[in-house]
Protein backbone atom coordinates (compact mmCIF):
# COMPACT_ATOMS: atom_id res chain seq x y z
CA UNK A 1 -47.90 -44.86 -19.79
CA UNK A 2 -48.20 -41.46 -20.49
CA UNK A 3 -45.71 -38.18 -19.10
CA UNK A 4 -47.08 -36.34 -16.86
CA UNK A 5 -47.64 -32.35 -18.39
CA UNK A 6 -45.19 -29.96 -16.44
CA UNK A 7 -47.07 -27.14 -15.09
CA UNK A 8 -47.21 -23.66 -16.75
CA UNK A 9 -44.06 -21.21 -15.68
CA UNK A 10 -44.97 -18.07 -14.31
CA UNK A 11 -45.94 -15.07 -16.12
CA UNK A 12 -44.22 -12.37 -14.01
CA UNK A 13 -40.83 -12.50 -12.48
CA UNK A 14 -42.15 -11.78 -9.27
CA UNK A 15 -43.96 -15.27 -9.61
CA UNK A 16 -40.88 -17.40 -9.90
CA UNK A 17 -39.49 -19.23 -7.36
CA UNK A 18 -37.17 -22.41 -6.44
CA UNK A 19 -39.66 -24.70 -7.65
CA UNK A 20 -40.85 -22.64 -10.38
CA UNK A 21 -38.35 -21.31 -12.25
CA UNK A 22 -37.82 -19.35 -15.44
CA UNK A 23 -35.22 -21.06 -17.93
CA UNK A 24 -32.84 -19.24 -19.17
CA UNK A 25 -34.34 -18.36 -22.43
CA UNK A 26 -37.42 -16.98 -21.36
CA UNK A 27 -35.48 -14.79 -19.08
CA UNK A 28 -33.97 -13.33 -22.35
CA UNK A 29 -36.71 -12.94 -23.83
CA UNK A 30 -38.51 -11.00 -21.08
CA UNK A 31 -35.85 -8.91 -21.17
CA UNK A 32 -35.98 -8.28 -25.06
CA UNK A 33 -39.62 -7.67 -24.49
CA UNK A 34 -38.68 -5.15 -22.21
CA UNK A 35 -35.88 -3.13 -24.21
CA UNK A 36 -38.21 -3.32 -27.08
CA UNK A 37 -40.27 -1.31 -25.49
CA UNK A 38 -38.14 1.57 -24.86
CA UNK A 39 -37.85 4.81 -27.15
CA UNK A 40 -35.08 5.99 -29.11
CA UNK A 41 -33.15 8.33 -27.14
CA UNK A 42 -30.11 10.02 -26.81
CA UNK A 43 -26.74 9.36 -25.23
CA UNK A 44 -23.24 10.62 -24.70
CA UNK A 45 -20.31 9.10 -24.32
CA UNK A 46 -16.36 8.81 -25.32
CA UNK A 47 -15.26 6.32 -28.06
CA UNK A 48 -13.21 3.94 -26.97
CA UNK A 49 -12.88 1.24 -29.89
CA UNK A 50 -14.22 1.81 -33.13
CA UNK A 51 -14.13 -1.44 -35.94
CA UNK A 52 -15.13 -0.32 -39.41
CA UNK A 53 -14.24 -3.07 -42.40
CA UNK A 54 -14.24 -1.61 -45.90
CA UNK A 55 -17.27 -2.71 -47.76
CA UNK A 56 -19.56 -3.39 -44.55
CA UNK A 57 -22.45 -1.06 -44.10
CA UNK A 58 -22.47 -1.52 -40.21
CA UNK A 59 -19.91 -0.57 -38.05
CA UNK A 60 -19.14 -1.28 -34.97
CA UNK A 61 -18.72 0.88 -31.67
CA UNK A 62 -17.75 0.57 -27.88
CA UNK A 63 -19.17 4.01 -26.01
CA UNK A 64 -17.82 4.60 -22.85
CA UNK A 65 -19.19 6.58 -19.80
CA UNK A 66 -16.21 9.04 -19.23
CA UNK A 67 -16.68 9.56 -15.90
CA UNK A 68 -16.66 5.84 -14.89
CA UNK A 69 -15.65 2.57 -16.29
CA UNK A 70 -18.64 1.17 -17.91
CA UNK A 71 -19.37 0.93 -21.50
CA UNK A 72 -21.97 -0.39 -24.27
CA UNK A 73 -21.68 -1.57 -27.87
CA UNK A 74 -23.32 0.44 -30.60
CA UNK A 75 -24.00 -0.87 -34.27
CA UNK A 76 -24.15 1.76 -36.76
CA UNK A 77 -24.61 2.52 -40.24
CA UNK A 78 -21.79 3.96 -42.57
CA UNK A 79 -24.23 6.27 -43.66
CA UNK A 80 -24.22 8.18 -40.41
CA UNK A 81 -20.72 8.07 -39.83
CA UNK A 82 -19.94 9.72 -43.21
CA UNK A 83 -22.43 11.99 -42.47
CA UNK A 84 -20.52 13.47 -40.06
CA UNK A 85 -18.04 16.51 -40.60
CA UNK A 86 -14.93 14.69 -39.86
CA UNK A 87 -13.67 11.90 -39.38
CA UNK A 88 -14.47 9.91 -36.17
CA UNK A 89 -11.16 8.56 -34.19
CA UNK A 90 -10.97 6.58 -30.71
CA UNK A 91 -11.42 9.62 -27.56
CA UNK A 92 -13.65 11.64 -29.22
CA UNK A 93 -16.63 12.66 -27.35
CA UNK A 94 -20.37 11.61 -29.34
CA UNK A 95 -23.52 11.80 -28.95
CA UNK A 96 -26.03 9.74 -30.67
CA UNK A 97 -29.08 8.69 -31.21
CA UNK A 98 -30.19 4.91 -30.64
CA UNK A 99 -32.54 2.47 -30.30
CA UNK A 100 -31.48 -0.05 -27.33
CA UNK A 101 -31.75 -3.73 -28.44
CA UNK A 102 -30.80 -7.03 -26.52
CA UNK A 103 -29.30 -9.97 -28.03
CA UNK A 104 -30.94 -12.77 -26.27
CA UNK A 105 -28.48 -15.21 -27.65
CA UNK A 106 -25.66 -13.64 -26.25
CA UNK A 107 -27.37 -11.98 -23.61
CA UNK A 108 -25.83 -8.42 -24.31
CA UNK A 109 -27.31 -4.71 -24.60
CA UNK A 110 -26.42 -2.87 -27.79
CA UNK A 111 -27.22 0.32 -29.08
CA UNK A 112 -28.47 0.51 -32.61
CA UNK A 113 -27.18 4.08 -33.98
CA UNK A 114 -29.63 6.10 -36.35
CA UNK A 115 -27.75 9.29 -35.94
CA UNK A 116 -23.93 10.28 -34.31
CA UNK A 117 -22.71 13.84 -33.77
CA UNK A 118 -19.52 15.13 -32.27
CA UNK A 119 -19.50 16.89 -29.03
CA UNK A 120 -18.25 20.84 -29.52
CA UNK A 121 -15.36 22.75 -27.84
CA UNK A 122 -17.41 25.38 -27.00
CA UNK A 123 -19.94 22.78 -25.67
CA UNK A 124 -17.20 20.90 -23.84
CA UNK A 125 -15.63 24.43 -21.83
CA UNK A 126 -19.35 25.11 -21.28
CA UNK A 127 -20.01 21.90 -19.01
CA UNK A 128 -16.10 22.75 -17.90
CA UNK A 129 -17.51 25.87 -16.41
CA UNK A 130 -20.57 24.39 -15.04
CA UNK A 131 -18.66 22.13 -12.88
CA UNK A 132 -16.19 24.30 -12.14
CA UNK A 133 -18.90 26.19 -10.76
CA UNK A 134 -20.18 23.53 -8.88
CA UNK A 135 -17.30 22.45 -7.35
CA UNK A 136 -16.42 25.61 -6.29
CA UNK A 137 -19.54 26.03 -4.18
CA UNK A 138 -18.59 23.07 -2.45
CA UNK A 139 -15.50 24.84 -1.33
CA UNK A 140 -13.18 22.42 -3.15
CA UNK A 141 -11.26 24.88 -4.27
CA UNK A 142 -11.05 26.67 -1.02
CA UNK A 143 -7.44 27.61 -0.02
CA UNK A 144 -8.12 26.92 3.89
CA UNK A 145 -8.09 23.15 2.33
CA UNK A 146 -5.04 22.98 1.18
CA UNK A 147 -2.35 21.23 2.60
CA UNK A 148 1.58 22.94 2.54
CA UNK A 149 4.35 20.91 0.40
CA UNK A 150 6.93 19.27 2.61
CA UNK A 151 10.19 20.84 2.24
CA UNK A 152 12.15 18.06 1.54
CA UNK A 153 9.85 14.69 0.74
CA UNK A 154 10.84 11.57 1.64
CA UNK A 155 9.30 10.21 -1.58
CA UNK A 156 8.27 11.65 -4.98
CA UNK A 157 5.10 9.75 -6.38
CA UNK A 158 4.99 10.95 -9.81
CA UNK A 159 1.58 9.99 -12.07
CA UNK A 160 2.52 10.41 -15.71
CA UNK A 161 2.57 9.29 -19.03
CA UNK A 162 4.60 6.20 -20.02
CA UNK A 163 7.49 6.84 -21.63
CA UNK A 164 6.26 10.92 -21.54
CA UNK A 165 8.37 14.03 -21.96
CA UNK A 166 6.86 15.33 -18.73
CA UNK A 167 8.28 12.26 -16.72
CA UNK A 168 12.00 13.29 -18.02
CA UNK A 169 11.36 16.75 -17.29
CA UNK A 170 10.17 16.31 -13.63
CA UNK A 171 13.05 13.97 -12.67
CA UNK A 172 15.62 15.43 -14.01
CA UNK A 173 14.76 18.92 -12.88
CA UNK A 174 14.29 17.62 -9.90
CA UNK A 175 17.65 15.13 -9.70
CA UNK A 176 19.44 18.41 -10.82
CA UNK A 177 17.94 20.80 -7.74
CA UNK A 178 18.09 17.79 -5.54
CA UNK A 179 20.21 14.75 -6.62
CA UNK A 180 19.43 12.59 -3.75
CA UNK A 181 15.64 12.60 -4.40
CA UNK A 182 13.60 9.47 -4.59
CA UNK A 183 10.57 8.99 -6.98
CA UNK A 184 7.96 6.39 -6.86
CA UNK A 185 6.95 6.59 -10.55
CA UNK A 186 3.51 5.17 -11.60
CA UNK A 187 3.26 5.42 -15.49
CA UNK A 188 -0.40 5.39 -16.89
CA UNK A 189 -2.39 6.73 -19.90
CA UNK A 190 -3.13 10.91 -19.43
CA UNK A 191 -5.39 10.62 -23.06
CA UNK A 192 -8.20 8.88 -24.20
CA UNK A 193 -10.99 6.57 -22.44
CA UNK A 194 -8.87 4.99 -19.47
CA UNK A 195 -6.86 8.24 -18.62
CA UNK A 196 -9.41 8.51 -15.81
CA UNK A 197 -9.46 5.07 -14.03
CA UNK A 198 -5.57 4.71 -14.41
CA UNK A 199 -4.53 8.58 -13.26
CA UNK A 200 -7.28 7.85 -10.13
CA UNK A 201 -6.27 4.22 -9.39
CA UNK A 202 -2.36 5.52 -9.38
CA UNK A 203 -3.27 8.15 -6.77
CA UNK A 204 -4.51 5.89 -4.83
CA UNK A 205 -1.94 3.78 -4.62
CA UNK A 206 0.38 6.05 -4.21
CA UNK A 207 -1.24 8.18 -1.27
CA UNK A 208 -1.74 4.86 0.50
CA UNK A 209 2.52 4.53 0.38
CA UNK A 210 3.81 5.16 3.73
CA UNK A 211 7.00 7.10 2.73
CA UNK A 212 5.52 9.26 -0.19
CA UNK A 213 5.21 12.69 1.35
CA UNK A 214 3.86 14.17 -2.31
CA UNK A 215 2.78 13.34 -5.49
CA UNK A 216 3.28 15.10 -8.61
CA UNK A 217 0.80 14.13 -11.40
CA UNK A 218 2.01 15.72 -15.24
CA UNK A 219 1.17 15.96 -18.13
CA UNK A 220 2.35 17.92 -21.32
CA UNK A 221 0.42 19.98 -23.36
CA UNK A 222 -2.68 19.26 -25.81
CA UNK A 223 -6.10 20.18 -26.82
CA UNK A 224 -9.08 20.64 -25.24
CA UNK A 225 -10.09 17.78 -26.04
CA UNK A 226 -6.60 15.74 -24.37
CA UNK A 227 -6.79 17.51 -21.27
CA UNK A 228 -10.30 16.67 -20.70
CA UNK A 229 -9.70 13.94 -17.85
CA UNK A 230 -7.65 16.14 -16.09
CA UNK A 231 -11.29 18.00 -15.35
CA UNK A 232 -13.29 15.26 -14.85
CA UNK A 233 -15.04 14.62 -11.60
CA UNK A 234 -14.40 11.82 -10.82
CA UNK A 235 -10.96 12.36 -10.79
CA UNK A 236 -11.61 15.72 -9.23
CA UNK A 237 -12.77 14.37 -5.73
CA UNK A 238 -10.20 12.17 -5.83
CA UNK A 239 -7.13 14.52 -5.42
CA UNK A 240 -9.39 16.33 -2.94
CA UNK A 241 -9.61 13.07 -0.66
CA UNK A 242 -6.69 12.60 -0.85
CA UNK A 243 -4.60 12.93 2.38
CA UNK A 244 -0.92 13.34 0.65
CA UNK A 245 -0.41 16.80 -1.47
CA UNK A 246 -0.87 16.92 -4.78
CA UNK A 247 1.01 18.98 -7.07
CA UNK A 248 -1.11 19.30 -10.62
CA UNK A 249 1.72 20.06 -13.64
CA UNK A 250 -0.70 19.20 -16.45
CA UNK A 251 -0.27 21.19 -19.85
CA UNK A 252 1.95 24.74 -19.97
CA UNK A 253 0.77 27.97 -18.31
CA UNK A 254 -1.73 28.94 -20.81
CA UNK A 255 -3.84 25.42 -19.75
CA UNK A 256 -6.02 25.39 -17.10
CA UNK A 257 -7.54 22.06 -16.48
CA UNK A 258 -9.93 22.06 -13.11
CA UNK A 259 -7.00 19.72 -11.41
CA UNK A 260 -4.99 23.03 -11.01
CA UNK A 261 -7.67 24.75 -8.80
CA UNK A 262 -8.50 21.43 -6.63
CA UNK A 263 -4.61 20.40 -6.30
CA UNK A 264 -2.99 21.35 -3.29
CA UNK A 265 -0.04 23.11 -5.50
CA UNK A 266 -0.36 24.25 -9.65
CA UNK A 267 2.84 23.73 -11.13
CA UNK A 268 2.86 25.75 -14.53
CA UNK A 269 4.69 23.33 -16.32
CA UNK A 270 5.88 19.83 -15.05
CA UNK A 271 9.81 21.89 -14.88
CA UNK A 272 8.02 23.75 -12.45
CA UNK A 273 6.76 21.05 -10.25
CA UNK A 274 10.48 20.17 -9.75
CA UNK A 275 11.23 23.85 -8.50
CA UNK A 276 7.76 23.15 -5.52
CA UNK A 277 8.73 19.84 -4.78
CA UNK A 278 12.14 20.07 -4.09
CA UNK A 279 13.88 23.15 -2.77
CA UNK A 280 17.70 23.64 -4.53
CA UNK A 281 20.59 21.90 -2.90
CA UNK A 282 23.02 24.96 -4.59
CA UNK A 283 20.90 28.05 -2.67
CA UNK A 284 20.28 26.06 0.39
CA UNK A 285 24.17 25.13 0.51
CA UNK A 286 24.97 29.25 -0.13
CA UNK A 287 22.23 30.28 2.50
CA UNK A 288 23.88 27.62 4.99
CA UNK A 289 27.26 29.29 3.80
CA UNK A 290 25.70 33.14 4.21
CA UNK A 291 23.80 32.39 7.32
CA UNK A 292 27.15 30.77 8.86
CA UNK A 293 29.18 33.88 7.66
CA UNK A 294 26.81 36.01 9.44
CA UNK A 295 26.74 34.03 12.60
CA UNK A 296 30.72 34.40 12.35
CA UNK A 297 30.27 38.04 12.22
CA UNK A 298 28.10 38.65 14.71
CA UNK A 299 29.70 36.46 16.80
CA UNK A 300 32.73 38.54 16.28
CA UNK A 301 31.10 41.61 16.96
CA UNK A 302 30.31 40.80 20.45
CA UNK A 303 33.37 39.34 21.02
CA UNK A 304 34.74 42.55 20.34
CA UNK A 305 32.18 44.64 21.79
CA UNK A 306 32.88 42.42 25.48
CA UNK A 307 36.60 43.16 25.22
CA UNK A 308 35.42 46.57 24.65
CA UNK A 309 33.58 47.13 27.78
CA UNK A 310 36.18 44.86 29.65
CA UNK A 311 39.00 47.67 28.84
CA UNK A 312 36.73 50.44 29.78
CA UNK A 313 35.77 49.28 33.04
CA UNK A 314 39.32 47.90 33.87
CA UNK A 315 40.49 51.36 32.60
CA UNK A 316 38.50 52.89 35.43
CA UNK A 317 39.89 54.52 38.62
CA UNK A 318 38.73 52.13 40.93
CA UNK A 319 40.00 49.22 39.25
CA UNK A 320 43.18 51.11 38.23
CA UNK A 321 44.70 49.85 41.61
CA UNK A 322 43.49 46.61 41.79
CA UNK A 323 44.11 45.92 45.28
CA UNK A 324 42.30 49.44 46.13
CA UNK A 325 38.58 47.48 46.37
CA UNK A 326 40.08 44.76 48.19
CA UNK A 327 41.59 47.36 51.23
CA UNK A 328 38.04 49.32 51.13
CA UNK A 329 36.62 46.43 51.79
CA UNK A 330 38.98 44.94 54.25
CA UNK A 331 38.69 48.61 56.38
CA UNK A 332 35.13 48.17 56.43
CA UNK A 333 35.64 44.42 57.93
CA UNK A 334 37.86 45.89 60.38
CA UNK A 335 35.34 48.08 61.12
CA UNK A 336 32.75 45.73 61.36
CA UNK A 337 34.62 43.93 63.63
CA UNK A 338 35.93 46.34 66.18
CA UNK A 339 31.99 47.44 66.26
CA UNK A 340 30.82 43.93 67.28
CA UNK A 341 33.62 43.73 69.52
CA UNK A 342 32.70 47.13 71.46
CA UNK A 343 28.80 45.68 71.58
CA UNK A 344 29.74 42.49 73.00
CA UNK A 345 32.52 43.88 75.72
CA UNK A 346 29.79 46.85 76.66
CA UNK A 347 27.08 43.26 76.62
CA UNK A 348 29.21 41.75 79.10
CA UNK A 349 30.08 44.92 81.30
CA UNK A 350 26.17 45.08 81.99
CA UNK A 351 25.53 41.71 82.35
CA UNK A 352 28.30 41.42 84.70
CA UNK A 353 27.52 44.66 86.86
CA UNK A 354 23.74 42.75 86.91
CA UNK A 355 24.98 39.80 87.95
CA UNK A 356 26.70 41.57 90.95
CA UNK A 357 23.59 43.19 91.78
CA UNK A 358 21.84 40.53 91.62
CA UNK A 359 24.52 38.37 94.11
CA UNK A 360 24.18 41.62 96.25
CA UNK A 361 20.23 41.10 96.75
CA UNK A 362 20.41 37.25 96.86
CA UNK A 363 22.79 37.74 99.92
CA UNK A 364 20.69 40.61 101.70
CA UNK A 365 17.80 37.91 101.00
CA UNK A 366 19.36 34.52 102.02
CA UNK A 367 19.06 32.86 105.69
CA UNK A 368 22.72 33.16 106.37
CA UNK A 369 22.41 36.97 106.42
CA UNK A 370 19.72 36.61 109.16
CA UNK A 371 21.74 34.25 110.86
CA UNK A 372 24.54 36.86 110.77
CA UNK A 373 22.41 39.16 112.57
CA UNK A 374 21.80 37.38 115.36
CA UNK A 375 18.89 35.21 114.82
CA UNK A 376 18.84 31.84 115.32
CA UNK A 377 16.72 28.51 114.02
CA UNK A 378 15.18 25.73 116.54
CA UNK A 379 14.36 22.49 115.36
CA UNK A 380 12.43 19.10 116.84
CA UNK A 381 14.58 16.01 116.68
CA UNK A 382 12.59 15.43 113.46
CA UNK A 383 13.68 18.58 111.72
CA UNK A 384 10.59 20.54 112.44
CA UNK A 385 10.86 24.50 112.95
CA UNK A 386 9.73 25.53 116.43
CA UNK A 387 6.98 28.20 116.01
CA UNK A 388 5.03 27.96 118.44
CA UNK A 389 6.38 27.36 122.18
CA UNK A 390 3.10 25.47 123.20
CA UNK A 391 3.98 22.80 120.92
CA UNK A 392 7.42 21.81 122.79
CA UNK A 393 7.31 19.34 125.60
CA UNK A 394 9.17 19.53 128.87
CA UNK A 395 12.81 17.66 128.41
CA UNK A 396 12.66 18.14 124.91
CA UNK A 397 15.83 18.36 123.30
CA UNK A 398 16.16 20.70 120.56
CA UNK A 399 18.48 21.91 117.86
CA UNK A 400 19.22 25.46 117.46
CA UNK A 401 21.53 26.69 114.67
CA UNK A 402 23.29 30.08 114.76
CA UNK A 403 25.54 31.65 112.51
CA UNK A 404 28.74 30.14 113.47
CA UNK A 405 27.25 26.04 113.84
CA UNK A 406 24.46 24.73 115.91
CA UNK A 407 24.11 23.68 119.61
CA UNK A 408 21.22 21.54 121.23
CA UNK A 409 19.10 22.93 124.19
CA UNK A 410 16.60 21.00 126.18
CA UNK A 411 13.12 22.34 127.37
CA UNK A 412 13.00 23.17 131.07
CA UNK A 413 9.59 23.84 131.44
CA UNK A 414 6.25 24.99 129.14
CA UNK A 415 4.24 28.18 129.25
């Protein structure tokens, strides 16, 4: 019984599938095909590991991107690399020329080297400036964006070297202006290949802390060359994300990485980042001690100038005799008094003579007064007045009252 043939694998990747897979191999291949096919070309990049072993003619090479972390390995000849002018160490900033190669049994992309040439200074401050241009455009170095140091931070974060002079010099400056402060210290490497990735990662960290109010990153002085990832980009935006000040004391005055015009403070010298961070316990204890003094003294002074005016006004006439106010004032109640008192007697003389006047007309006016004059009123049994004679019956007895009582009457006849 015979084995059934497999069918043919597809020719293009896009032809693969579940059922129809590549193997591994031919996946490496295609991909060897592929590099193959590309030109030599050049790159640049920051040595980060370089293995040469006396008596080999190939050494080896790991380039690194300096802006992020991601590297390739380059093969190259000794030739090339004593061809160059000097020596090449670990940091240095290359380019060279290479063909790319994959290793299908290991499944890696290397870079075969024909040529390898140091990057230049004046190369190096030229792509500086570029940036620097660039960023500044982009307003990152804008002073509306900066944010103002806290007076007195609850926490330091310091980003430094391990083990660095510039760590000693910012805490103990600091300690010495301030000897309660608190640091959170992150030491990482400020030279060579990882400088970039540790400084950034540290910044992170420590503007993510919820009690550091600033953070201090320093570095001492160098080349060119060492203060390079203190200008890189990456590192750059970084800082200006950041929501926590920065204060950038890389290098001495004369060095002036791109941190110190993105930062939100440049501290000439890492000493001097103690001096922004911090203010001096000794002057603010003597401007507590002046500023009290002149409190006291002004204090004083009106003290003084009150008893001042107190003397002169008590020295006055009319407070002389100081019962003299108190008898002006009780005349004019007296006054007052004898004035309401004339209103309200000369009130009630008027009001009384009206009332008189009035008891006069009521009198003239009232029934009784008629009476007294000689009339008289007739009334019905029922209380009715008599008007009108034709209304009276014969026999009728009436009521007639005079002015002295009343009598009754009875009707003798009718109209």
């Amino acid at each position: 019984m015979s084995t059934p043939a497999r069918p043919p694998l597809p020719e293009k990747a896009a032809d693969t599938s579940a059922e129809h897979p590549w193997p591994v191999r031919l996946l490496s291949m295609k991909i060897g095909e592929y590099v193959e096919k590309m030109s030599v070309l050049w790159v640049e990049g920051q040595v980060v590991q370089l293995t040469r072993r006396p008596g080999a003619r190939t050494a080896y090479l790991t380039l690194r991107d300096p802006d992020v972390d991601m590297s390739l390995s380059c093969s190259v000849h000794v030739n090339a690399l004593d061809a160059m002018p000097g020596p090449l160490t670990e940091g240095a900033r290359v380019v060279l020329q290479a063909k790319p190669s994959f290793w299908t049994q290991r499944g890696s992309l290397v870079l075969d080297a024909r040529q390898i040439r140091p990057v230049g200074v004046g190369e190096l401050l030229a792509r500086l400036e570029y940036l620097k241009r660039h960023l500044a455009q982009e307003g990152l170095f804008d002073r509306e964006r900066k944010r103002p140091l806290p007076f007195l931070p609850r926490r330091i974060g310091l980003v430094c070297g391990r083990a660095s002079a510039a760590e000693k010099d910012v805490v103990e400056n600091t300690l010495r202006r301030w000897p309660s402060a608190v640091f959170e210290i992150r030491p990482v490497a400020v030279q060579g290949s990882a400088a970039v990735t540790e400084v950034t990662a540290a910044l992170a960290e420590l503007d993510a802390h919820p009690e550091v109010d600033v953070v201090v990153i320093a570095r001492g002085g160098g080349g060119v060359e060492d203060l390079l990832p203190f200008s890189n980009e990456a590192l750059l935006r970084a800082v200006a994300a950041a929501t926590t000040p920065v204060v950038s004391a890389i290098g001495h005055d004369v060095d002036t990485p791109l941190l110190d015009l993105v930062a939100d403070h440049r501290a000439s010298t890492p000493t001097d980042a103690a001096k922004a961070v911090v203010p001096d316990a000794e002057a603010e204890h003597r401007g507590v001690e002046a500023a009290t003094a002149r409190g006291r003294r002004a204090v004083a002074g009106r003290l003084h100038h009150e008893r001042r005016r107190l003397t002169e006004l008590s020295s006055r006439p009319v407070l002389a005799d100081k019962g003299a106010f108190v008898r002006g004032q009780h005349e004019v109640v007296e006054a007052l008094v004898s004035r309401a008192r004339h209103r309200v007697e000369a009130g009630l003389h008027r009001q009384r003579d009206r009332v008189d006047h009035l008891r006069v007309q009521a009198r003239t006016l009232s029934p009784q007064s008629t009476l007294d004059r000689g009339y008289a009123v007739v009334q019905q049994s029922g209380g009715a007045l008599v008007t009108d004679p034709a209304a009276l019956e014969a026999d009728e007895l009436l009521r007639v009252r005079v002015a002295r009582g009343d009598f009754g009457v009875r009707v003798v006849g009718s109209s």
